[in-house]
C-alpha atoms as a PDB file:
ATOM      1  CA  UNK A   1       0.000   0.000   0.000  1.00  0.00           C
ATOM      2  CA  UNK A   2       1.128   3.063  -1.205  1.00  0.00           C
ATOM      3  CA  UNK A   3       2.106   5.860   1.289  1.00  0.00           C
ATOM      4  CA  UNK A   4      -0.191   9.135  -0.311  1.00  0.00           C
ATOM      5  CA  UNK A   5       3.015  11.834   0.951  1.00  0.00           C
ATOM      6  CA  UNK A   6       6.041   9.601  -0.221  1.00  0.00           C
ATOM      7  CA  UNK A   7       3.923   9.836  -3.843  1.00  0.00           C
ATOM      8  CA  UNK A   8       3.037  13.624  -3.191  1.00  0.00           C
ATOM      9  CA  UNK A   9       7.100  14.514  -2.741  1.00  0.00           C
ATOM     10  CA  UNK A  10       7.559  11.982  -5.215  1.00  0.00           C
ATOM     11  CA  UNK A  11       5.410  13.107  -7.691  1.00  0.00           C
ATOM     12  CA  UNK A  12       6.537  17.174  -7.299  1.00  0.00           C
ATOM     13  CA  UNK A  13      10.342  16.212  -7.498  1.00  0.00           C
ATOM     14  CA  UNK A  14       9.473  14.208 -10.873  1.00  0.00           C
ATOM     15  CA  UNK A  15       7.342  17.894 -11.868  1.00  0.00           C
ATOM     16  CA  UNK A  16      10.444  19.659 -11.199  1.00  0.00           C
ATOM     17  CA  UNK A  17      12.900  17.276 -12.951  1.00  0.00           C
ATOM     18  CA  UNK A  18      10.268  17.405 -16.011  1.00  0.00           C
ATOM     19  CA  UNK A  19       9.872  21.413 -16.063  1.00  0.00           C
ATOM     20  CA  UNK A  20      13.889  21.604 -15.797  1.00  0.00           C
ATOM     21  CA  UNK A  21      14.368  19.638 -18.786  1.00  0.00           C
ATOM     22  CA  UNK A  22      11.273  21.648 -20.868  1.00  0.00           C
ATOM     23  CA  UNK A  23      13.128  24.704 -19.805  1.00  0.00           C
ATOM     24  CA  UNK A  24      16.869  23.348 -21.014  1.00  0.00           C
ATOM     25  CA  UNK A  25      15.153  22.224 -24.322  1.00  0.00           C
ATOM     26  CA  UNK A  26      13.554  25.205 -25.092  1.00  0.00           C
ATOM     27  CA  UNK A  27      16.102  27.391 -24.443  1.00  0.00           C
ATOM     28  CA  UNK A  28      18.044  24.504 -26.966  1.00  0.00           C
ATOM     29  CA  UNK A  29      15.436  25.149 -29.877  1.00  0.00           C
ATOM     30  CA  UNK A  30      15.618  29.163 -29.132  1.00  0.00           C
ATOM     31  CA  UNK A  31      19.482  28.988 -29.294  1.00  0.00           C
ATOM     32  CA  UNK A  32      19.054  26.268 -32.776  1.00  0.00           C
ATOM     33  CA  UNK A  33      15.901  29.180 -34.264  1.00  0.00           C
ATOM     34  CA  UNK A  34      18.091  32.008 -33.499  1.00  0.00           C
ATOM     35  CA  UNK A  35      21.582  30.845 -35.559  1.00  0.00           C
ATOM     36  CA  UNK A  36      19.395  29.704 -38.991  1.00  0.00           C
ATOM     37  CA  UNK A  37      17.537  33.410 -38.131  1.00  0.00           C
ATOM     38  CA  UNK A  38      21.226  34.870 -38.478  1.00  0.00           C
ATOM     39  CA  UNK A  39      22.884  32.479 -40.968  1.00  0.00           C
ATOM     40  CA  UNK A  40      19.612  33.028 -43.333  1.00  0.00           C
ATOM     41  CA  UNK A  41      20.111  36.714 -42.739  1.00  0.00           C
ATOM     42  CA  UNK A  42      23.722  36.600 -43.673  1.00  0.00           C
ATOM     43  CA  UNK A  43      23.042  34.202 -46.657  1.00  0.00           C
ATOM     44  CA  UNK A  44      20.003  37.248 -47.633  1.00  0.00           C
ATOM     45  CA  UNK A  45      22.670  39.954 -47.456  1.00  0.00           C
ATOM     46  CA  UNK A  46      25.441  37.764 -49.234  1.00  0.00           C
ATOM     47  CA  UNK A  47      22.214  37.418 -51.928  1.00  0.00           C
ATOM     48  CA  UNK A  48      21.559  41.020 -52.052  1.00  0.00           C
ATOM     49  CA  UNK A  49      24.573  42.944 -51.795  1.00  0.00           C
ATOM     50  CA  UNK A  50      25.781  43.204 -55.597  1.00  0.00           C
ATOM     51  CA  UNK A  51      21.494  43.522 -56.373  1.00  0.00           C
ATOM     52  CA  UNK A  52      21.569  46.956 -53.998  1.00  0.00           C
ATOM     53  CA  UNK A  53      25.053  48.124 -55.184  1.00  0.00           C
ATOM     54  CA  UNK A  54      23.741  47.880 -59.336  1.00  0.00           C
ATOM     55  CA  UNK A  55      20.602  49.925 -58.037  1.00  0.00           C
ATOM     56  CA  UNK A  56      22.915  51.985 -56.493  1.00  0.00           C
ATOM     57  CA  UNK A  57      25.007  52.474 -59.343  1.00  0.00           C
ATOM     58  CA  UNK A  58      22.379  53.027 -61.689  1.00  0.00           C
ATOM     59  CA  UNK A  59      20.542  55.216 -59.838  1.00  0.00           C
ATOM     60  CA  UNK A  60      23.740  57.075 -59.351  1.00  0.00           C
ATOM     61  CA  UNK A  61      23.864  57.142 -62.978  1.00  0.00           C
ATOM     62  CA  UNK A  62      20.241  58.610 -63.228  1.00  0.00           C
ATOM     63  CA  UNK A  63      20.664  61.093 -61.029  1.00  0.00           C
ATOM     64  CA  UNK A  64      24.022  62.230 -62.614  1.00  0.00           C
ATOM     65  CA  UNK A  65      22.687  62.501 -66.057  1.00  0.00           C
ATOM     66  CA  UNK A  66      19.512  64.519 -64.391  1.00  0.00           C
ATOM     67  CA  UNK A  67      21.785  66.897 -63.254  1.00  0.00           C
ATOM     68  CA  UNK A  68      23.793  67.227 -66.339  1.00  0.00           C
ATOM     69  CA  UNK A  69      20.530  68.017 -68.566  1.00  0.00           C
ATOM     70  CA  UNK A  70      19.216  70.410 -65.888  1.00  0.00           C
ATOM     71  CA  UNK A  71      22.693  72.198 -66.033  1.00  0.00           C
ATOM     72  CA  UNK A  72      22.273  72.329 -69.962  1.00  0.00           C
ATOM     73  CA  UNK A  73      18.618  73.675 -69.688  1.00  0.00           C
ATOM     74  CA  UNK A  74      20.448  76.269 -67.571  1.00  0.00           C
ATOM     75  CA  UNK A  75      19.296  75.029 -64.301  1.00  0.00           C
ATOM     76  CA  UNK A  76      15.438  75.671 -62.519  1.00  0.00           C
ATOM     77  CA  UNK A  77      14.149  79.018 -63.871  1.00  0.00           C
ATOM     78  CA  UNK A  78      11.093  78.564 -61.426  1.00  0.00           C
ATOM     79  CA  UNK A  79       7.461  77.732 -62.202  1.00  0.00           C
ATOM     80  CA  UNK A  80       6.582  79.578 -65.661  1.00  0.00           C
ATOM     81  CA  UNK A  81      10.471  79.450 -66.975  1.00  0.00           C
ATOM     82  CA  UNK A  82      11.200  75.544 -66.741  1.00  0.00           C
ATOM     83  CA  UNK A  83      11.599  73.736 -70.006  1.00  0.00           C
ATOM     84  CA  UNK A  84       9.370  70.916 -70.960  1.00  0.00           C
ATOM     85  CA  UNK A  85      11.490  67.965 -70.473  1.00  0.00           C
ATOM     86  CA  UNK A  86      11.839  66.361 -74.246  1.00  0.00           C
ATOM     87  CA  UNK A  87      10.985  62.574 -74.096  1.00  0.00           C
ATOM     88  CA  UNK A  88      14.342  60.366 -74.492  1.00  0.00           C
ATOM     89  CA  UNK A  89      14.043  56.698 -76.297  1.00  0.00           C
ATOM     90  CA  UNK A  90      16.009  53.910 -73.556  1.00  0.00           C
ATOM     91  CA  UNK A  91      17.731  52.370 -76.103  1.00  0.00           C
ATOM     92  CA  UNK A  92      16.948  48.063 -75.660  1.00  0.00           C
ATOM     93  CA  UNK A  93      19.439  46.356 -73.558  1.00  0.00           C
ATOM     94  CA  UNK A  94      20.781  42.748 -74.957  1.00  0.00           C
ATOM     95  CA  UNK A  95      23.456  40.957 -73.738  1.00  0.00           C
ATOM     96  CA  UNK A  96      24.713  43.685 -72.006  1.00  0.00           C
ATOM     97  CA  UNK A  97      24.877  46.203 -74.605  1.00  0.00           C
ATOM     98  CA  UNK A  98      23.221  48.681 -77.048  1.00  0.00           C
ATOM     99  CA  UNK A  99      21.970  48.407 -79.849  1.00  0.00           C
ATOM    100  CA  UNK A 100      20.233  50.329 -83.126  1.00  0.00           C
ATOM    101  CA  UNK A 101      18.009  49.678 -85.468  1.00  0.00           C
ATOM    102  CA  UNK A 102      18.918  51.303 -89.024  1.00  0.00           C
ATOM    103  CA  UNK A 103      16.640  50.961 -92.183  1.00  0.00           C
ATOM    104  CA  UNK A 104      18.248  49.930 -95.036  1.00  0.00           C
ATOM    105  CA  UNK A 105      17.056  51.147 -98.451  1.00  0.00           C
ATOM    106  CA  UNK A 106      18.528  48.498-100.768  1.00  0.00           C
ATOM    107  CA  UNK A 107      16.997  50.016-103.676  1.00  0.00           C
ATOM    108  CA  UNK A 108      20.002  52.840-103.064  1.00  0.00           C
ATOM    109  CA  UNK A 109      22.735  50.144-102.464  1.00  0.00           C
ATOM    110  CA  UNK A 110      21.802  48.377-105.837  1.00  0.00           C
ATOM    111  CA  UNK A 111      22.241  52.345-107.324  1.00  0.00           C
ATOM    112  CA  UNK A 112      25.196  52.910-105.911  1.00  0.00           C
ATOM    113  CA  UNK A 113      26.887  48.979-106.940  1.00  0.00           C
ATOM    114  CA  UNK A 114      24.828  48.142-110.083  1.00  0.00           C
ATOM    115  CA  UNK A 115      26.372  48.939-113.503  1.00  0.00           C
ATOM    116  CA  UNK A 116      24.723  48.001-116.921  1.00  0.00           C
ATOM    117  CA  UNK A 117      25.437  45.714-119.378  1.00  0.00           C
ATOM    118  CA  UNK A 118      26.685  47.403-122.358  1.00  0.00           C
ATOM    119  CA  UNK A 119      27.765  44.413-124.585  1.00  0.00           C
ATOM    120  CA  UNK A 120      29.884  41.069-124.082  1.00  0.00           C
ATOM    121  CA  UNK A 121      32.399  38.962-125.908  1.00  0.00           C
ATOM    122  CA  UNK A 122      31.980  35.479-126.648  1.00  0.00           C
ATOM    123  CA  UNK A 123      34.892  32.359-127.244  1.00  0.00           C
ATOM    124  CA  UNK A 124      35.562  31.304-130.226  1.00  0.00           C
ATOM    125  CA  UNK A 125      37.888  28.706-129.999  1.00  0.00           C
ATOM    126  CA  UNK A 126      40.169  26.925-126.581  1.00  0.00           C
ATOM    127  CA  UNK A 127      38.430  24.899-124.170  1.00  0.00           C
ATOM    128  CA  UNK A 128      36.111  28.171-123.108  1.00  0.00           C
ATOM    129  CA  UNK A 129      34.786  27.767-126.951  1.00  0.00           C
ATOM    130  CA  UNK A 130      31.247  29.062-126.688  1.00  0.00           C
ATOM    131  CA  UNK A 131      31.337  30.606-123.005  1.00  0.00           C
ATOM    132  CA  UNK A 132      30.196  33.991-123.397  1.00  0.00           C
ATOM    133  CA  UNK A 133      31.465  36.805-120.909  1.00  0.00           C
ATOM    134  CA  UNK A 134      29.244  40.342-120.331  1.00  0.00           C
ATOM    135  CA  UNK A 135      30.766  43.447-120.122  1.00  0.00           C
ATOM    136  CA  UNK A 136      30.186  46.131-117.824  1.00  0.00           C
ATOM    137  CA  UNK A 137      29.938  50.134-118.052  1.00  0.00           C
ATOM    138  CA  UNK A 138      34.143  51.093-117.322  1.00  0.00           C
ATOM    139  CA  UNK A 139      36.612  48.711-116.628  1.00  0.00           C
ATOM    140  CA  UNK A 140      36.769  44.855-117.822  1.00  0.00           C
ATOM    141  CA  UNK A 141      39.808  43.523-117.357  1.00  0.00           C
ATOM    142  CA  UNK A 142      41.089  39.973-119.166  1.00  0.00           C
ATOM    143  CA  UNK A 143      43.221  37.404-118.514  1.00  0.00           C
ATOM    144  CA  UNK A 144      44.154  34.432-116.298  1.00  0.00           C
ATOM    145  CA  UNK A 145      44.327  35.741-113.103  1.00  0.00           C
ATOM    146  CA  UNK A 146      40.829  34.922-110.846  1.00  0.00           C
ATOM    147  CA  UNK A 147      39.516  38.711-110.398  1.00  0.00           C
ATOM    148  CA  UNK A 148      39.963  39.326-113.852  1.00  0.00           C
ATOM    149  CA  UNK A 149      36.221  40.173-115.272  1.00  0.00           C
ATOM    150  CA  UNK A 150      36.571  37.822-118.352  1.00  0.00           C
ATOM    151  CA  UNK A 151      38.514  35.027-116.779  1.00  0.00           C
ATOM    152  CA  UNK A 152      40.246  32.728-119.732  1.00  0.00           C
ATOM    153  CA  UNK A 153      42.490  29.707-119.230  1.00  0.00           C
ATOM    154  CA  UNK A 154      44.841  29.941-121.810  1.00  0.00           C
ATOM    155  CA  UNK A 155      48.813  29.035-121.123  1.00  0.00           C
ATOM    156  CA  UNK A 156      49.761  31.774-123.596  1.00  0.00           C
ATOM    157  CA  UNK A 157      47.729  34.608-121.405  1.00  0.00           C
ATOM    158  CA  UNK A 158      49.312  36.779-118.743  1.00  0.00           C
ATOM    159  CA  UNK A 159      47.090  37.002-115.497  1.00  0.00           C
ATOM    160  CA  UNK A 160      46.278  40.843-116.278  1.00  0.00           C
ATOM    161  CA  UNK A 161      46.387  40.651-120.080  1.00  0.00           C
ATOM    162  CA  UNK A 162      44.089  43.360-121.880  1.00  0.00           C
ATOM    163  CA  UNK A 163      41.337  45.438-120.809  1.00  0.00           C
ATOM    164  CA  UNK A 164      38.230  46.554-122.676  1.00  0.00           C
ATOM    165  CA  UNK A 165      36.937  50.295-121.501  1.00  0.00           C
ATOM    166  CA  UNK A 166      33.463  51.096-122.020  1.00  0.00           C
ATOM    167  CA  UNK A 167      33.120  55.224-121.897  1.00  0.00           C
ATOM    168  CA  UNK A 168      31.051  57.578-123.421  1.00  0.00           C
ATOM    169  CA  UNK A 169      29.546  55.105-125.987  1.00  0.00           C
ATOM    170  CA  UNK A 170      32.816  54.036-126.875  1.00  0.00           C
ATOM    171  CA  UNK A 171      34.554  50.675-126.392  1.00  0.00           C
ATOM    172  CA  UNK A 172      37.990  50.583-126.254  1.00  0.00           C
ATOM    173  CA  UNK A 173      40.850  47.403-126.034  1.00  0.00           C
ATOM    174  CA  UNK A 174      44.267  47.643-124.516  1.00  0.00           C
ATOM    175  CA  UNK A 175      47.170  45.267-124.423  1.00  0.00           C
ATOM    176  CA  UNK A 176      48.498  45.248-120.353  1.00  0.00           C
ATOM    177  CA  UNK A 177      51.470  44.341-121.435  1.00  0.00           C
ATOM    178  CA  UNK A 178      51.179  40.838-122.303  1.00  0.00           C
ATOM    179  CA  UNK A 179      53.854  38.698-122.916  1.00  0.00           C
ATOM    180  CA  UNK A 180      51.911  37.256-126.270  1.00  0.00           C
ATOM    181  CA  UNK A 181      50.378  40.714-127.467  1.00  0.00           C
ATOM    182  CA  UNK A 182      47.052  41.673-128.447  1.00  0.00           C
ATOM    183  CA  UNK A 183      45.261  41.238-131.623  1.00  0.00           C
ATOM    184  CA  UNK A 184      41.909  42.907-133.249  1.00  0.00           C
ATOM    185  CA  UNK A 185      41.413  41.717-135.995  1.00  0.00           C
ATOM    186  CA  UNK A 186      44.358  40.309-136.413  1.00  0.00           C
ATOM    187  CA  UNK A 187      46.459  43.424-136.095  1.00  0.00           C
ATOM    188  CA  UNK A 188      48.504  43.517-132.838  1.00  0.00           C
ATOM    189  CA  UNK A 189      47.204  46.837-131.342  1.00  0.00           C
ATOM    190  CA  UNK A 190      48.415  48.986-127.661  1.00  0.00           C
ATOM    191  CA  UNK A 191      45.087  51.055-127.795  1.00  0.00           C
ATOM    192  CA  UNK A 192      41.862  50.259-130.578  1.00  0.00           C
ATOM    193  CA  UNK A 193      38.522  51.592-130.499  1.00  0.00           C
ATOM    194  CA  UNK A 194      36.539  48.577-131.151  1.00  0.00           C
ATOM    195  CA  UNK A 195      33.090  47.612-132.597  1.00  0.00           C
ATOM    196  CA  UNK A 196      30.459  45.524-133.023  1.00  0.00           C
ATOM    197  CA  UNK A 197      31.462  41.750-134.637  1.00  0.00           C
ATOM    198  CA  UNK A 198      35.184  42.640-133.779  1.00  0.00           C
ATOM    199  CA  UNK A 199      37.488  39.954-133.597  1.00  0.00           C
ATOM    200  CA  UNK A 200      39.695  40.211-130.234  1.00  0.00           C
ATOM    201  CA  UNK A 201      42.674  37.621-129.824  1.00  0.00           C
ATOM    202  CA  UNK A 202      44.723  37.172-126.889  1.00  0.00           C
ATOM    203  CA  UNK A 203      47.658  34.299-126.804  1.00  0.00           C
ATOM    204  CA  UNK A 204      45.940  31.533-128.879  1.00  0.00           C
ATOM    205  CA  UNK A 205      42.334  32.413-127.684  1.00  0.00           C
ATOM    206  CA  UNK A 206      39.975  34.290-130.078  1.00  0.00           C
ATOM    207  CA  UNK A 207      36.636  36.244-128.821  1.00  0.00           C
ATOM    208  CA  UNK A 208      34.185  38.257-131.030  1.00  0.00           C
ATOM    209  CA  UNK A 209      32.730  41.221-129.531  1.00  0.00           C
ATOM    210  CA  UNK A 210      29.441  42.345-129.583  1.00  0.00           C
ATOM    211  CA  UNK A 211      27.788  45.634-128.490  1.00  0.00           C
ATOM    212  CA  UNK A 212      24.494  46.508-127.179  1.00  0.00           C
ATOM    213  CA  UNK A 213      24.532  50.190-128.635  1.00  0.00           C
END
């Protein structure tokens, strides 16, 4: 049979024992909640930091060119004498820089690049037999060489070989001082005004020559 005040002291030690360890764990968790409270705020600031410093700088920025267009307005002339602030376009930011859109009018570039066709010559004989080259308004240069405008592959052709001029209505053919010469007509020539049905030879390739005017 129990004895009712061993159980009563017994009973209020074990309430004591039981509050003294609720107290030690709480104060545990406060201790536990109040380092992630401070290691989440440090992580938060860690986070933030270069966030607030580009604000910063931009709004620096801001402010700075503020001041320089209110210095070029001639600063505040009060109430009636302030200028209407003119509305500036942000130009878009991509990848970190600035860019423009500009209209292009290709109708103007083909103007400016385009030249007419005033006649062309065509092979008579070499492997090119047939191939038929056009000629432009100016310069059309001929020979080996792979920027030439009439490109021929002929042993007996220099690279820059002769050049046909088209100016003023006129055509004119001139030996670049070949090695193997130029012929119109059979005639080795320096300088010849040529025309239509012309006969052009250069090295052991022959061309006939036909204008458009």
């Amino acid at each position: 049979m129990s004895n009712p005040i061993v159980d009563f002291f017994r009973n209020l030690g074990q309430q004591r024992v039981d509050s003294a360890v609720n107290s030690v764990n709480a104060k545990k968790m406060g201790a536990i909640a109040k380092a992630k409270t401070g290691a989440a705020k440090q992580f938060n600031n860690a986070v933030n930091a270069p966030v607030k410093a580009a604000k910063a700088a931009a709004g620096g920025a801001q402010k700075a060119a503020a001041d320089k267009a209110k210095d070029k307005d001639g600063g505040d002339m009060g109430w009636f004498g302030k200028k209407k602030a003119e509305p500036v376009d942000e130009p878009a930011e991509e990848y970190g820089g600035s860019e423009k859109t500009v209209a292009i009018n290709l109708n103007d570039i083909n103007r400016s690049t385009f030249k007419p066709v005033v006649g062309w010559v065509v092979v008579l004989s070499g492997e090119l037999r047939g191939r038929d080259f056009r000629l432009v308004d100016g310069k059309n240069t001929m020979g080996t060489a792979a920027d030439c405008d009439v490109v021929l592959t002929d042993p007996y052709l220099s690279s820059k070989h002769s050049v046909i001029r088209h100016e003023n209505g006129t055509f004119t053919v001139s030996d670049l001082d070949s090695t193997n010469g130029t012929f119109v007509n059979e005639r080795r020539i320096s300088r010849f005004d040529i025309i239509d049905n012309d006969k052009i030879r250069l090295g052991r390739t022959e061309l006939k020559f036909k204008s458009l005017e």
